[in-house]
PDB file of N, CA and C in Angstrom:
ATOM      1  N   UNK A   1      75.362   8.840  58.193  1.00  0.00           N
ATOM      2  CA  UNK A   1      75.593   9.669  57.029  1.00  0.00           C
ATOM      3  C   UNK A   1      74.447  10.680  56.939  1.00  0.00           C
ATOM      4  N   UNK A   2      74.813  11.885  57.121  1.00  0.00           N
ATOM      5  CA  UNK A   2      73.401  12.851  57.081  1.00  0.00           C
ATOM      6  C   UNK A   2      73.013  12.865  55.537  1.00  0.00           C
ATOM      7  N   UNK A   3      72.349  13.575  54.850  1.00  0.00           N
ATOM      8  CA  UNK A   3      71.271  14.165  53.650  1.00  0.00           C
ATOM      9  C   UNK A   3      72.022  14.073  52.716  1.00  0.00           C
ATOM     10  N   UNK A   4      72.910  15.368  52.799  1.00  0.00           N
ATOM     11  CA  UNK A   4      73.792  15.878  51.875  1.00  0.00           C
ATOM     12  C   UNK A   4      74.979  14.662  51.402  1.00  0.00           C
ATOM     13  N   UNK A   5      75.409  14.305  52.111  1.00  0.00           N
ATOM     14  CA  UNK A   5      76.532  13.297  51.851  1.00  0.00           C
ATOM     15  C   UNK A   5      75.667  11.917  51.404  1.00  0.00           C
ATOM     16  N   UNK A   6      74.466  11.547  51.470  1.00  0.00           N
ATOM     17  CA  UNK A   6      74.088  10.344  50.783  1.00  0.00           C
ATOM     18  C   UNK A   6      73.076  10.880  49.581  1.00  0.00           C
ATOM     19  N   UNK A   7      73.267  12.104  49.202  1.00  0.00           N
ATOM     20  CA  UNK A   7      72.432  12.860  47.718  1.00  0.00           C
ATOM     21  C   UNK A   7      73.798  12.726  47.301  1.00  0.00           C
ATOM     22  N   UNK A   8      75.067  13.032  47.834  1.00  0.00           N
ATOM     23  CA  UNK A   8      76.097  13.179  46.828  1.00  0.00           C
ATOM     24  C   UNK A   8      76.684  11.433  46.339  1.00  0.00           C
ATOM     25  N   UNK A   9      76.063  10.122  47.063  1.00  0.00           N
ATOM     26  CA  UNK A   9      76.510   8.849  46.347  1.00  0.00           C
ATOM     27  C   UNK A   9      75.247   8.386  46.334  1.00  0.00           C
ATOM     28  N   UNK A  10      74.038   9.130  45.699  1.00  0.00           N
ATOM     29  CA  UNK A  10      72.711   7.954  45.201  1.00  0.00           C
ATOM     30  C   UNK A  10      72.868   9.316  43.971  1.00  0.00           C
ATOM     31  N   UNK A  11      72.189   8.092  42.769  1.00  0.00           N
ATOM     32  CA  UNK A  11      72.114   9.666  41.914  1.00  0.00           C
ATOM     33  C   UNK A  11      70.485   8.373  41.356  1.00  0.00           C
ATOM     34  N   UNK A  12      69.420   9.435  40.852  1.00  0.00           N
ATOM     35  CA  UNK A  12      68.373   8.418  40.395  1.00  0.00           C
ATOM     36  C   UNK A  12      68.057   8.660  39.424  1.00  0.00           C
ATOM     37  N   UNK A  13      67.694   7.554  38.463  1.00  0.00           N
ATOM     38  CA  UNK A  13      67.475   7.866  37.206  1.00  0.00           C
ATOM     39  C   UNK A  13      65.785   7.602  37.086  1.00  0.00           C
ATOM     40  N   UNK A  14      65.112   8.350  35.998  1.00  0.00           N
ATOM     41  CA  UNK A  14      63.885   8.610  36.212  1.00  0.00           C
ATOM     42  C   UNK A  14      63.932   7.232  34.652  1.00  0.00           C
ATOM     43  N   UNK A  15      62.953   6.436  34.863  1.00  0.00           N
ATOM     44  CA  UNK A  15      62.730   4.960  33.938  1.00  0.00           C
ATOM     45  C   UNK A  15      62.549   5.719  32.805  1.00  0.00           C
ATOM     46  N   UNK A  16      61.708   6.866  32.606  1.00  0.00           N
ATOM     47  CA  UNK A  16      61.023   7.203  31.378  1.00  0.00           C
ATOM     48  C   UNK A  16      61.961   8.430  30.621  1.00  0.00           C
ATOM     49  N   UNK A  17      63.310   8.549  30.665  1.00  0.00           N
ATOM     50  CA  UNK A  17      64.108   9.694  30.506  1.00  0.00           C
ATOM     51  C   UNK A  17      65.391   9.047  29.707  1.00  0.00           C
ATOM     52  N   UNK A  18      65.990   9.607  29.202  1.00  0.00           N
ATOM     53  CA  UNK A  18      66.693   9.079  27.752  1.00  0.00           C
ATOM     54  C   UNK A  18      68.155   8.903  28.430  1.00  0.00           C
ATOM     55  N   UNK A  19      68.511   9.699  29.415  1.00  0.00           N
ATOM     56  CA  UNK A  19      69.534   9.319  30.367  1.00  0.00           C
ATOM     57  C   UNK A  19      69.448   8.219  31.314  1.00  0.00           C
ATOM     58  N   UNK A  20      68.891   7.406  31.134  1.00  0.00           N
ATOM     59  CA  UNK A  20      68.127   5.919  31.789  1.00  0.00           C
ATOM     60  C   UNK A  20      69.485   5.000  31.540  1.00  0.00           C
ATOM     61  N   UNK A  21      70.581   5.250  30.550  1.00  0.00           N
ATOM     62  CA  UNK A  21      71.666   4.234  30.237  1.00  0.00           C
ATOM     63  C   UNK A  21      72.205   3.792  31.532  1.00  0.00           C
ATOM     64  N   UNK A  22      72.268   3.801  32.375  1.00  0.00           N
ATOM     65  CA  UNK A  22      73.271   3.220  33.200  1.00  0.00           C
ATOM     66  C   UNK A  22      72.055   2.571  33.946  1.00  0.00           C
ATOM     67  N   UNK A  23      70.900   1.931  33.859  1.00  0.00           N
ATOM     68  CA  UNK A  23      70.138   1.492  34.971  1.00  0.00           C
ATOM     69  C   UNK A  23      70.356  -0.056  34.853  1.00  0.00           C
ATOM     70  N   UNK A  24      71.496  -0.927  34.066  1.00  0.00           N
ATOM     71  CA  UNK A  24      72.111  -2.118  34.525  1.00  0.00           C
ATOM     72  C   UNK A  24      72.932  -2.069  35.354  1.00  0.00           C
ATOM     73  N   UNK A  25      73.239  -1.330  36.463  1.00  0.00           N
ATOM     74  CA  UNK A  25      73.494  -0.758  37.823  1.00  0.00           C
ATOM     75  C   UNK A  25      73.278  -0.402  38.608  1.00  0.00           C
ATOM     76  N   UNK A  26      71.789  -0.366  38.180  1.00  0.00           N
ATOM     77  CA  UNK A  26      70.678  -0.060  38.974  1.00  0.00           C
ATOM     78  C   UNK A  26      70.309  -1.563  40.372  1.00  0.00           C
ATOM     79  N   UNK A  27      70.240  -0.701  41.439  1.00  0.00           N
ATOM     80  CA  UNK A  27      70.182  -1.677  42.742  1.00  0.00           C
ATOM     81  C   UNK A  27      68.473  -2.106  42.816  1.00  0.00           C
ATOM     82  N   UNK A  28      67.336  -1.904  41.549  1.00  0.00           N
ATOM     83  CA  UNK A  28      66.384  -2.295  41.991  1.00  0.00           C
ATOM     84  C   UNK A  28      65.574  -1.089  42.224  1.00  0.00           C
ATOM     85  N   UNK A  29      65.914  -0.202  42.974  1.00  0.00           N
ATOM     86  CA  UNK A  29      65.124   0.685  43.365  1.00  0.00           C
ATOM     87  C   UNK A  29      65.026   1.834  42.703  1.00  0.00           C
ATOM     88  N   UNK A  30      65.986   1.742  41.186  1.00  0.00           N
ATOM     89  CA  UNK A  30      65.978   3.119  40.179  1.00  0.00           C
ATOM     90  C   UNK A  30      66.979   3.812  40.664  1.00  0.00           C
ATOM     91  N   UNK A  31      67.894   3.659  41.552  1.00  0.00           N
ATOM     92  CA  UNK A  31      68.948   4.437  41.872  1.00  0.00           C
ATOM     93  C   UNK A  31      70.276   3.453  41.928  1.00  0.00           C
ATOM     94  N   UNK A  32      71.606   4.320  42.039  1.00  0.00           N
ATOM     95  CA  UNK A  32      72.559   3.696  42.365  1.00  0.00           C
ATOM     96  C   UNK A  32      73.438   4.072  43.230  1.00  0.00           C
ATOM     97  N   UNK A  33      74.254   3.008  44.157  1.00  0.00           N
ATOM     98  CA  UNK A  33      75.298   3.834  44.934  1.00  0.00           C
ATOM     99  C   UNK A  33      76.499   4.130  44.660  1.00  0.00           C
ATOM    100  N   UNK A  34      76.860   5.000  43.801  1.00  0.00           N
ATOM    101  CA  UNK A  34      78.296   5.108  43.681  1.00  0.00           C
ATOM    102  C   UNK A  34      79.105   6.297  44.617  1.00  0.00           C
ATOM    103  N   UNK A  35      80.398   6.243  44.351  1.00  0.00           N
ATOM    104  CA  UNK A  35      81.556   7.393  45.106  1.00  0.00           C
ATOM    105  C   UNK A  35      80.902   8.724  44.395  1.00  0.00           C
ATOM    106  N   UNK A  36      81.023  10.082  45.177  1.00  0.00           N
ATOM    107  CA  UNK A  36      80.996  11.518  44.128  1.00  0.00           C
ATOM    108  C   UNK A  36      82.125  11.105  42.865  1.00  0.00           C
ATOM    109  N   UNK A  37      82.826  10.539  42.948  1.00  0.00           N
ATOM    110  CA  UNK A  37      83.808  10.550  41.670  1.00  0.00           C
ATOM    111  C   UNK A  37      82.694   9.786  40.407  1.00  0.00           C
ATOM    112  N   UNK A  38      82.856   8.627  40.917  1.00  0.00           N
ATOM    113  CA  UNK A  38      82.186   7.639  40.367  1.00  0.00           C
ATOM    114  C   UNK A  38      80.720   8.391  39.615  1.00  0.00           C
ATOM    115  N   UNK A  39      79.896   8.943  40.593  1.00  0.00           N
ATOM    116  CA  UNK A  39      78.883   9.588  39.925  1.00  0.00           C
ATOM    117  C   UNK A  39      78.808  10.751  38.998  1.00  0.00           C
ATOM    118  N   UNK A  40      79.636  11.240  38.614  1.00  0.00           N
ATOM    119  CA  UNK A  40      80.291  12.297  37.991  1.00  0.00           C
ATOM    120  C   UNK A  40      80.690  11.564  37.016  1.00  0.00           C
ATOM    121  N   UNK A  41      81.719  10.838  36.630  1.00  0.00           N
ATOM    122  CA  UNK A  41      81.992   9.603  35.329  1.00  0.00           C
ATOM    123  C   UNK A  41      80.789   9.287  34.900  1.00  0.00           C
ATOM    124  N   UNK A  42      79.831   8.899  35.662  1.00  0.00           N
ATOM    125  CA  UNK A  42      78.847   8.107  35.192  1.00  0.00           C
ATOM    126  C   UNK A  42      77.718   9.206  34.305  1.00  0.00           C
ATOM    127  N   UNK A  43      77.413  10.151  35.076  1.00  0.00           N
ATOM    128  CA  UNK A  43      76.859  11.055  34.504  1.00  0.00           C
ATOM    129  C   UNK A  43      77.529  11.751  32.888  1.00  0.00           C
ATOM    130  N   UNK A  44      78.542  11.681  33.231  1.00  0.00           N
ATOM    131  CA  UNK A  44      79.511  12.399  32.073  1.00  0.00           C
ATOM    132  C   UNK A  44      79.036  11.085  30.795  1.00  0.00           C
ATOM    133  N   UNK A  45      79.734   9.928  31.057  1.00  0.00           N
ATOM    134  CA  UNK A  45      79.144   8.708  30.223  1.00  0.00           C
ATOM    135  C   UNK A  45      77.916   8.570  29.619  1.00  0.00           C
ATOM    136  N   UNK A  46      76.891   9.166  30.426  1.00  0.00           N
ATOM    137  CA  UNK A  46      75.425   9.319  30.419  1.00  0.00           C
ATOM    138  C   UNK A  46      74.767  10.313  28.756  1.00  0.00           C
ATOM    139  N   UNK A  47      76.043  11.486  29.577  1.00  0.00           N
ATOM    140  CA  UNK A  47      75.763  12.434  28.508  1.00  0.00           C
ATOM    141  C   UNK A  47      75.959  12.175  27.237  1.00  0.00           C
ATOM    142  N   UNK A  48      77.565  11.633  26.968  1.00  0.00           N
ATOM    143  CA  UNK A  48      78.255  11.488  25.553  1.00  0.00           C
ATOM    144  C   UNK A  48      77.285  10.703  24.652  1.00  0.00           C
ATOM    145  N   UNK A  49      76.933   9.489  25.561  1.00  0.00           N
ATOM    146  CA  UNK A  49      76.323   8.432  25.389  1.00  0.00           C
ATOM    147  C   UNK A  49      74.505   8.954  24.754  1.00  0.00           C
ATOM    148  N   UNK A  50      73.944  10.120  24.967  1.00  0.00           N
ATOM    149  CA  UNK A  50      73.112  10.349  24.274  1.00  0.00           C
ATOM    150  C   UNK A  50      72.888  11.543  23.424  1.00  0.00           C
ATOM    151  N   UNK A  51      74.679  12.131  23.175  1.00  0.00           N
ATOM    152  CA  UNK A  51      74.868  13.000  22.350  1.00  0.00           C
ATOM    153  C   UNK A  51      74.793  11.939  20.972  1.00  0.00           C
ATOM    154  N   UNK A  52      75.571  10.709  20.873  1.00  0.00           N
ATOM    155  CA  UNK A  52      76.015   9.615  19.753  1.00  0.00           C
ATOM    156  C   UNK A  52      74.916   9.501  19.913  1.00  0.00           C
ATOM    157  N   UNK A  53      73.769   9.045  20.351  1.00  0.00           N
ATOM    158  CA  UNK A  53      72.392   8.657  20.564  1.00  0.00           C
ATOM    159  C   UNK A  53      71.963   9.052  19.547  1.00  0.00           C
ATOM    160  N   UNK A  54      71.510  10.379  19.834  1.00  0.00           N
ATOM    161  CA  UNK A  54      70.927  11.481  18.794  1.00  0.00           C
ATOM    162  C   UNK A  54      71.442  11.593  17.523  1.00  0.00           C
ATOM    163  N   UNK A  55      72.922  11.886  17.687  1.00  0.00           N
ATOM    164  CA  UNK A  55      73.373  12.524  15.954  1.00  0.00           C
ATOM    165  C   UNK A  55      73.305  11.143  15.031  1.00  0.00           C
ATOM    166  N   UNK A  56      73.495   9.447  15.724  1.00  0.00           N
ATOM    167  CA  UNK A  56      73.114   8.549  14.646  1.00  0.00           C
ATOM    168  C   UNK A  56      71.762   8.379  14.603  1.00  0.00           C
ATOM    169  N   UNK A  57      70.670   8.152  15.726  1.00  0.00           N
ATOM    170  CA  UNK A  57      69.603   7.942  15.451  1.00  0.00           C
ATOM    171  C   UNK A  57      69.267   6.538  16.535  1.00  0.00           C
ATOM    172  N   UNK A  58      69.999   6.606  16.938  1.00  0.00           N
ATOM    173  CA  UNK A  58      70.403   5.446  17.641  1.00  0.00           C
ATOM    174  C   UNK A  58      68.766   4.985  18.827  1.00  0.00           C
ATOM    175  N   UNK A  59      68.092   3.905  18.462  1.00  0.00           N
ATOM    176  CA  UNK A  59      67.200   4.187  19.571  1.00  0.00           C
ATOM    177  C   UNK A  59      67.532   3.723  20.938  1.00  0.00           C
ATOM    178  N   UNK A  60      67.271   4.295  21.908  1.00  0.00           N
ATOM    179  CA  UNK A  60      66.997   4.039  23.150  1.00  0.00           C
ATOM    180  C   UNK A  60      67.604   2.885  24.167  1.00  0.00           C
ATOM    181  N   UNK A  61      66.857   1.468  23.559  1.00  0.00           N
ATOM    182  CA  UNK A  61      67.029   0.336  23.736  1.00  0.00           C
ATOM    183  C   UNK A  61      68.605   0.379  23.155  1.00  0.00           C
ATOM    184  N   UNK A  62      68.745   0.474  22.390  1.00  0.00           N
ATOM    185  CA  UNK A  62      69.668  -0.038  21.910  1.00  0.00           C
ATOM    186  C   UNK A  62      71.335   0.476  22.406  1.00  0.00           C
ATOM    187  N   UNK A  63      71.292   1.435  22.634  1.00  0.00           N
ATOM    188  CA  UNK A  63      72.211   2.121  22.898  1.00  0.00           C
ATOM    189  C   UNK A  63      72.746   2.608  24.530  1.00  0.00           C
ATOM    190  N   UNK A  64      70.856   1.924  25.361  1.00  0.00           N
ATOM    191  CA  UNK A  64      71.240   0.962  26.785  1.00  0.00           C
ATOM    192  C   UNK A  64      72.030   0.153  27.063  1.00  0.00           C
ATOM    193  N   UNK A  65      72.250  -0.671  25.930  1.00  0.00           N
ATOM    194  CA  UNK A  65      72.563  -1.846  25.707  1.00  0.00           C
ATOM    195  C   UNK A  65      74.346  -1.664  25.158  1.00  0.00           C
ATOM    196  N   UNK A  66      74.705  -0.624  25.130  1.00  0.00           N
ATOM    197  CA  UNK A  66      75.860  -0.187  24.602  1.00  0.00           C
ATOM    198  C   UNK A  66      76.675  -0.044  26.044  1.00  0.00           C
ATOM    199  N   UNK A  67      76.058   0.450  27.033  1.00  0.00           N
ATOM    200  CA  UNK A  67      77.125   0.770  28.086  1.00  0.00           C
ATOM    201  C   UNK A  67      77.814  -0.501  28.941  1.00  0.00           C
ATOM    202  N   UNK A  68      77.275  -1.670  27.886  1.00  0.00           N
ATOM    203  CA  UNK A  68      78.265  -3.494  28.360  1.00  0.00           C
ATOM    204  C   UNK A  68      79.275  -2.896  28.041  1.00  0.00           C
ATOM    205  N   UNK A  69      79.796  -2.283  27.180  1.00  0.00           N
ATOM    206  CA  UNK A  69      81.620  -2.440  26.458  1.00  0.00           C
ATOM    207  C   UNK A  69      82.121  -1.426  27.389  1.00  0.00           C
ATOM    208  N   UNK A  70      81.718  -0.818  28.532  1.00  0.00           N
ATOM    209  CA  UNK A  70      82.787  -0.396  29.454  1.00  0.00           C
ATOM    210  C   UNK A  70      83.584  -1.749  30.029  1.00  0.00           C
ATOM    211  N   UNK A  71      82.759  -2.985  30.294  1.00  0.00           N
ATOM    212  CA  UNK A  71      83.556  -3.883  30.991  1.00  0.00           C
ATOM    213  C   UNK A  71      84.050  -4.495  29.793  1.00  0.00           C
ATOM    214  N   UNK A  72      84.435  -4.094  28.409  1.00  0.00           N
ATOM    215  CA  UNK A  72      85.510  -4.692  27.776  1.00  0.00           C
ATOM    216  C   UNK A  72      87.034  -4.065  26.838  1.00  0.00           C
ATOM    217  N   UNK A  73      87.467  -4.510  26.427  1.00  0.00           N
ATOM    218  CA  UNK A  73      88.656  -3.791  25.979  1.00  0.00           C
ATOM    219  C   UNK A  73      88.300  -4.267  24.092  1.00  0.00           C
ATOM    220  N   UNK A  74      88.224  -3.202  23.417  1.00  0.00           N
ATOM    221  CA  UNK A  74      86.940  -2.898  22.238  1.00  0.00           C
ATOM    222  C   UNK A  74      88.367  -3.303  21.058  1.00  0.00           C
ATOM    223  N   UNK A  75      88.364  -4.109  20.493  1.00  0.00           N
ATOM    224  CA  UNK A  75      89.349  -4.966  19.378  1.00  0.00           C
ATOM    225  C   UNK A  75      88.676  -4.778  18.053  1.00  0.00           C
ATOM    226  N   UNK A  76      89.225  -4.519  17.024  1.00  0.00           N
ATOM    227  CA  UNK A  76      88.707  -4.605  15.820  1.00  0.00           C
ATOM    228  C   UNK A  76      89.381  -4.896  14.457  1.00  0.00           C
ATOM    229  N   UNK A  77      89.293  -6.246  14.118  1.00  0.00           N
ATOM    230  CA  UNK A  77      90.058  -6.719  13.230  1.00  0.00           C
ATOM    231  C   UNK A  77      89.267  -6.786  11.812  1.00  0.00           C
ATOM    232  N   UNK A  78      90.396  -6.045  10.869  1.00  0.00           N
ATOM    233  CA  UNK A  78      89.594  -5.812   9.273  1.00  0.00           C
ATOM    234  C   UNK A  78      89.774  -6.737   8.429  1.00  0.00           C
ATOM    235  N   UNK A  79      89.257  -6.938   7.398  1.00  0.00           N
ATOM    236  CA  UNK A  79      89.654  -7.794   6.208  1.00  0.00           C
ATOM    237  C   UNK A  79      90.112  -6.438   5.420  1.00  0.00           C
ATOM    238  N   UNK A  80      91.666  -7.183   5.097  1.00  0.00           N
ATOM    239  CA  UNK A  80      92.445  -6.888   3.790  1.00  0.00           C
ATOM    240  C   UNK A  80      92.500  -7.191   2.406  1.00  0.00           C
ATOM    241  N   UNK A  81      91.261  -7.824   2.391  1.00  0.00           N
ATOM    242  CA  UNK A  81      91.698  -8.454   1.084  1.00  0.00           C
ATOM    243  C   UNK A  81      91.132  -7.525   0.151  1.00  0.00           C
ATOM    244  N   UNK A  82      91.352  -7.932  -1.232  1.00  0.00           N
ATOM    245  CA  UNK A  82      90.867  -7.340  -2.316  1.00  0.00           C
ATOM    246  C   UNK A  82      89.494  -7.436  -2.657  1.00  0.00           C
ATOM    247  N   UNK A  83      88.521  -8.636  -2.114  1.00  0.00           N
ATOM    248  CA  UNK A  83      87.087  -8.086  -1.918  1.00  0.00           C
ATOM    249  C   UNK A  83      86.735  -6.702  -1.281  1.00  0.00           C
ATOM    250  N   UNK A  84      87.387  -6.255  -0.953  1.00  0.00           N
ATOM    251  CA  UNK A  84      87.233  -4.969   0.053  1.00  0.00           C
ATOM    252  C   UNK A  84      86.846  -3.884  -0.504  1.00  0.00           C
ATOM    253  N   UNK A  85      87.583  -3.507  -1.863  1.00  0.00           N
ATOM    254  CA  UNK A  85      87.249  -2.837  -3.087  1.00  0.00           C
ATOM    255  C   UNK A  85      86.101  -2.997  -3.701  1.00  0.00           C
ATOM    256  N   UNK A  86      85.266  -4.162  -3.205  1.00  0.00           N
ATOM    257  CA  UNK A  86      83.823  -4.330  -4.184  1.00  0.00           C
ATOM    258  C   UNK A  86      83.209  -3.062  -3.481  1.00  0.00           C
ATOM    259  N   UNK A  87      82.116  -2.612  -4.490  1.00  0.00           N
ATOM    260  CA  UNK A  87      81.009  -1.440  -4.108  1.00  0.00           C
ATOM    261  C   UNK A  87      79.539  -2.217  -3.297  1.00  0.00           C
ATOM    262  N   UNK A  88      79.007  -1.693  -2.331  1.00  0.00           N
ATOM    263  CA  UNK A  88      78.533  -2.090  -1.756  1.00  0.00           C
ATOM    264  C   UNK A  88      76.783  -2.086  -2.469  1.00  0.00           C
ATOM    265  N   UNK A  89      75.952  -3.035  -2.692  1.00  0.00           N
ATOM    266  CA  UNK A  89      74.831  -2.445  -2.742  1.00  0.00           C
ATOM    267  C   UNK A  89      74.162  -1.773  -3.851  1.00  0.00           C
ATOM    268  N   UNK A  90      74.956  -2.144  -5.109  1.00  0.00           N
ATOM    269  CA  UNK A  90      74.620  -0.901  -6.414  1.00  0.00           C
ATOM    270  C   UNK A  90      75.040   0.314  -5.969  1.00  0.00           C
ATOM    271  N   UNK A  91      76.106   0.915  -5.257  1.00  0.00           N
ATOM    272  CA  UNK A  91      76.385   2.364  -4.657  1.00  0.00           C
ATOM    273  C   UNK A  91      77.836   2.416  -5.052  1.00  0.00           C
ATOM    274  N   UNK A  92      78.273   3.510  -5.143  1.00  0.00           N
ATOM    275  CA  UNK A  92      80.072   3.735  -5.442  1.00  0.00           C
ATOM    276  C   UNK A  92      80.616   3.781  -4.640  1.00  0.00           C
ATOM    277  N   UNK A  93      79.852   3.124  -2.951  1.00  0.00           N
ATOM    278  CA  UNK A  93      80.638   3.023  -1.442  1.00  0.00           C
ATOM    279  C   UNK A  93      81.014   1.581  -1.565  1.00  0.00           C
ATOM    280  N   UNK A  94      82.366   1.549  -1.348  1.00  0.00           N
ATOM    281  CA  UNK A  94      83.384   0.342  -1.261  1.00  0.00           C
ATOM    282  C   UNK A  94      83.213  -0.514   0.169  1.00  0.00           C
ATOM    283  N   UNK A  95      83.459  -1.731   0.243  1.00  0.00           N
ATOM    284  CA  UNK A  95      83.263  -2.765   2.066  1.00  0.00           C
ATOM    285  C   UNK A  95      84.422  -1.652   2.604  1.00  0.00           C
ATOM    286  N   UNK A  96      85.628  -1.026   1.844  1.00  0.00           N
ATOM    287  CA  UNK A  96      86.256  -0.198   2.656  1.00  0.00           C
ATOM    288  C   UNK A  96      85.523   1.012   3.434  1.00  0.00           C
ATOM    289  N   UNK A  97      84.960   1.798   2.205  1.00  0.00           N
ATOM    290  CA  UNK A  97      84.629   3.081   2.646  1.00  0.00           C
ATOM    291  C   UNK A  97      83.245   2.535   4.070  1.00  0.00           C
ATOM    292  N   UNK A  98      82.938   2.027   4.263  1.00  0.00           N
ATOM    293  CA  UNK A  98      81.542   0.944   4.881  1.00  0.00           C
ATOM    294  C   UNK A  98      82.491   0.525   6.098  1.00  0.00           C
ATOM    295  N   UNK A  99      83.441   0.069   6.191  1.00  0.00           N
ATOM    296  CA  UNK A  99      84.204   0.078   7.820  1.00  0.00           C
ATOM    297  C   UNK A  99      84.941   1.065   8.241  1.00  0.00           C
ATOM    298  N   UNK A 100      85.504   2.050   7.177  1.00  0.00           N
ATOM    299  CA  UNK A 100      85.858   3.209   7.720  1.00  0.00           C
ATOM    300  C   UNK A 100      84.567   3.768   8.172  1.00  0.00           C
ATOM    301  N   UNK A 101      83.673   4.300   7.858  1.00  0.00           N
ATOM    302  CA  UNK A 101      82.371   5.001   8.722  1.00  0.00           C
ATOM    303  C   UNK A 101      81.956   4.042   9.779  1.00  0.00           C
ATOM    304  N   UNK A 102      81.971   2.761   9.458  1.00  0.00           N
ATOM    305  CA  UNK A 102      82.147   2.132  11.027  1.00  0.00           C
ATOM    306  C   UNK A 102      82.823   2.149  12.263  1.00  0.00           C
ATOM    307  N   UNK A 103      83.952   2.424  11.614  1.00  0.00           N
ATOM    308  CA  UNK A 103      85.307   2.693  12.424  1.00  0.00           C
ATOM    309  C   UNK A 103      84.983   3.817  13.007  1.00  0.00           C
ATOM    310  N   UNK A 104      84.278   4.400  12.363  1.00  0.00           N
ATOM    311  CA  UNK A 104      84.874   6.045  12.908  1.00  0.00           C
ATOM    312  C   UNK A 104      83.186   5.972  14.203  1.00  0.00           C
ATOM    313  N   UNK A 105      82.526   5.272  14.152  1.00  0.00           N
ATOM    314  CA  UNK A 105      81.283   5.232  15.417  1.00  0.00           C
ATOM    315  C   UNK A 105      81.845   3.986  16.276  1.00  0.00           C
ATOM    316  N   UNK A 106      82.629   3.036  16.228  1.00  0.00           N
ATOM    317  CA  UNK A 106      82.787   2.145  17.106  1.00  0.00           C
ATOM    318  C   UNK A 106      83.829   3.504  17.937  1.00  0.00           C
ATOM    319  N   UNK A 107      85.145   4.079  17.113  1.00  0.00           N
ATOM    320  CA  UNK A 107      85.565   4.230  18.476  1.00  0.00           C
ATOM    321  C   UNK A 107      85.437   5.802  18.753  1.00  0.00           C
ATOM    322  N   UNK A 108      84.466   6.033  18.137  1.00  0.00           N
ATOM    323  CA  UNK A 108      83.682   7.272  19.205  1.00  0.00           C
ATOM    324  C   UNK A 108      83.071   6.935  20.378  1.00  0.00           C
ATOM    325  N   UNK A 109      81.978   5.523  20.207  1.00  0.00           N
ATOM    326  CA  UNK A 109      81.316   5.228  21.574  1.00  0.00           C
ATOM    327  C   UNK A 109      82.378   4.294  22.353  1.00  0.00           C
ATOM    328  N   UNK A 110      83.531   4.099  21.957  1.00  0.00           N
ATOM    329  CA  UNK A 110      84.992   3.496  22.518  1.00  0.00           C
ATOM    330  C   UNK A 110      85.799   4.000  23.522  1.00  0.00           C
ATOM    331  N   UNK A 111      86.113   5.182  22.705  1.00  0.00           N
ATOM    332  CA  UNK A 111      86.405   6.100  23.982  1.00  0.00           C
ATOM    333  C   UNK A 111      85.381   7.004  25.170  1.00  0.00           C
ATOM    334  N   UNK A 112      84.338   6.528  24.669  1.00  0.00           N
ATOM    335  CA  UNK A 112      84.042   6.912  25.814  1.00  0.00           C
ATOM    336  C   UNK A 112      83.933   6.313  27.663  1.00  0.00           C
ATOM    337  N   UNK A 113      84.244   4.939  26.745  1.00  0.00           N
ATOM    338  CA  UNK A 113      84.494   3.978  28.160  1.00  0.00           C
ATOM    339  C   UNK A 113      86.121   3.925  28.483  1.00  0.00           C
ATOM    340  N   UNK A 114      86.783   3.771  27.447  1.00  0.00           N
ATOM    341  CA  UNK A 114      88.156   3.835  27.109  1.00  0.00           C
ATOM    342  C   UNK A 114      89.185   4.803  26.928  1.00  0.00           C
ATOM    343  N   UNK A 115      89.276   5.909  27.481  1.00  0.00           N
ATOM    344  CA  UNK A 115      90.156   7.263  26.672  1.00  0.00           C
ATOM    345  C   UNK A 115      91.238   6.824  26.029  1.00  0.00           C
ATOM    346  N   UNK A 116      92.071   5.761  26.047  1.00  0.00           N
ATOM    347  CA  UNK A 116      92.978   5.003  25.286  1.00  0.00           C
ATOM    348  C   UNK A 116      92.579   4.687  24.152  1.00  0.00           C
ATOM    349  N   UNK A 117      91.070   4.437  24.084  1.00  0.00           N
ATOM    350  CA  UNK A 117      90.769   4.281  22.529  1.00  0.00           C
ATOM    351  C   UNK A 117      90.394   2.793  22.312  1.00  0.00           C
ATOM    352  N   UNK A 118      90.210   2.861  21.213  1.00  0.00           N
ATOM    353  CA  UNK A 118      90.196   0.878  20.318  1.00  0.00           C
ATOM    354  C   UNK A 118      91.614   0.393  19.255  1.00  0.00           C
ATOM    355  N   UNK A 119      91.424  -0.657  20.116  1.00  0.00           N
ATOM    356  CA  UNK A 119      92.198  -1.031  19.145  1.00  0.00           C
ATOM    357  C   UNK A 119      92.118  -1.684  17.501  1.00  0.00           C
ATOM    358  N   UNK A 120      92.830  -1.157  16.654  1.00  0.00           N
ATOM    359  CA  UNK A 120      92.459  -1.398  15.161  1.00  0.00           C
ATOM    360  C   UNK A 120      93.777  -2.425  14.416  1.00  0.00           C
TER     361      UNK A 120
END
């Protein structure tokens, strides 16, 4: 395999750089081997993944730790009941209005592993 064709399936991530999410794929050596397809997804994932980063506040660690739910299929079951209507906290935000704004960040970082989405 000459130069060019093994720069296009190693891509390396630098430890100290905020695009570091995918290094639980990492082979050890700070890099990984994937297909040009594959590395292109991954990068793309990379990105979204520290656009949501930023606009919640999301630190670092934590949101490393987010790119597990590609290997799952993202389920989310609500309570209906009429506790749901209580206000949360001394605030006029309801347990409803409190899983709808949840809702609406689970399946933002949902689809990004998922383009089908979550299920609700």
């Amino acid at each position: 395999m000459n130069n060019r064709e093994n720069h296009a399936q190693r891509i390396n991530y630098d430890t100290t750089s905020l695009t570091d999410l995918g290094r639980e794929e990492a082979n050890g050596s700070g890099s990984i081997d994937l297909g040009e397809q594959d590395a292109s997804v991954s990068l793309e994932i990379n990105r979204k993944l520290e656009q949501i980063r930023l606009r919640y506040e999301i630190p670092t660690d934590k949101c490393y730790r987010l790119r597990a739910l590609k290997d799952y299929e993202i389920i989310v079951i609500g309570d209906d009941s009429g506790s749901m209507n209580t206000t949360v906290d001394n605030t006029n935000v309801t347990r409803w209005d409190e899983l709808r704004n949840l809702l609406k960040i689970i399946i933002e970082f949902g689809t990004i592993f998922d383009p089908s989405g979550v299920d609700v």
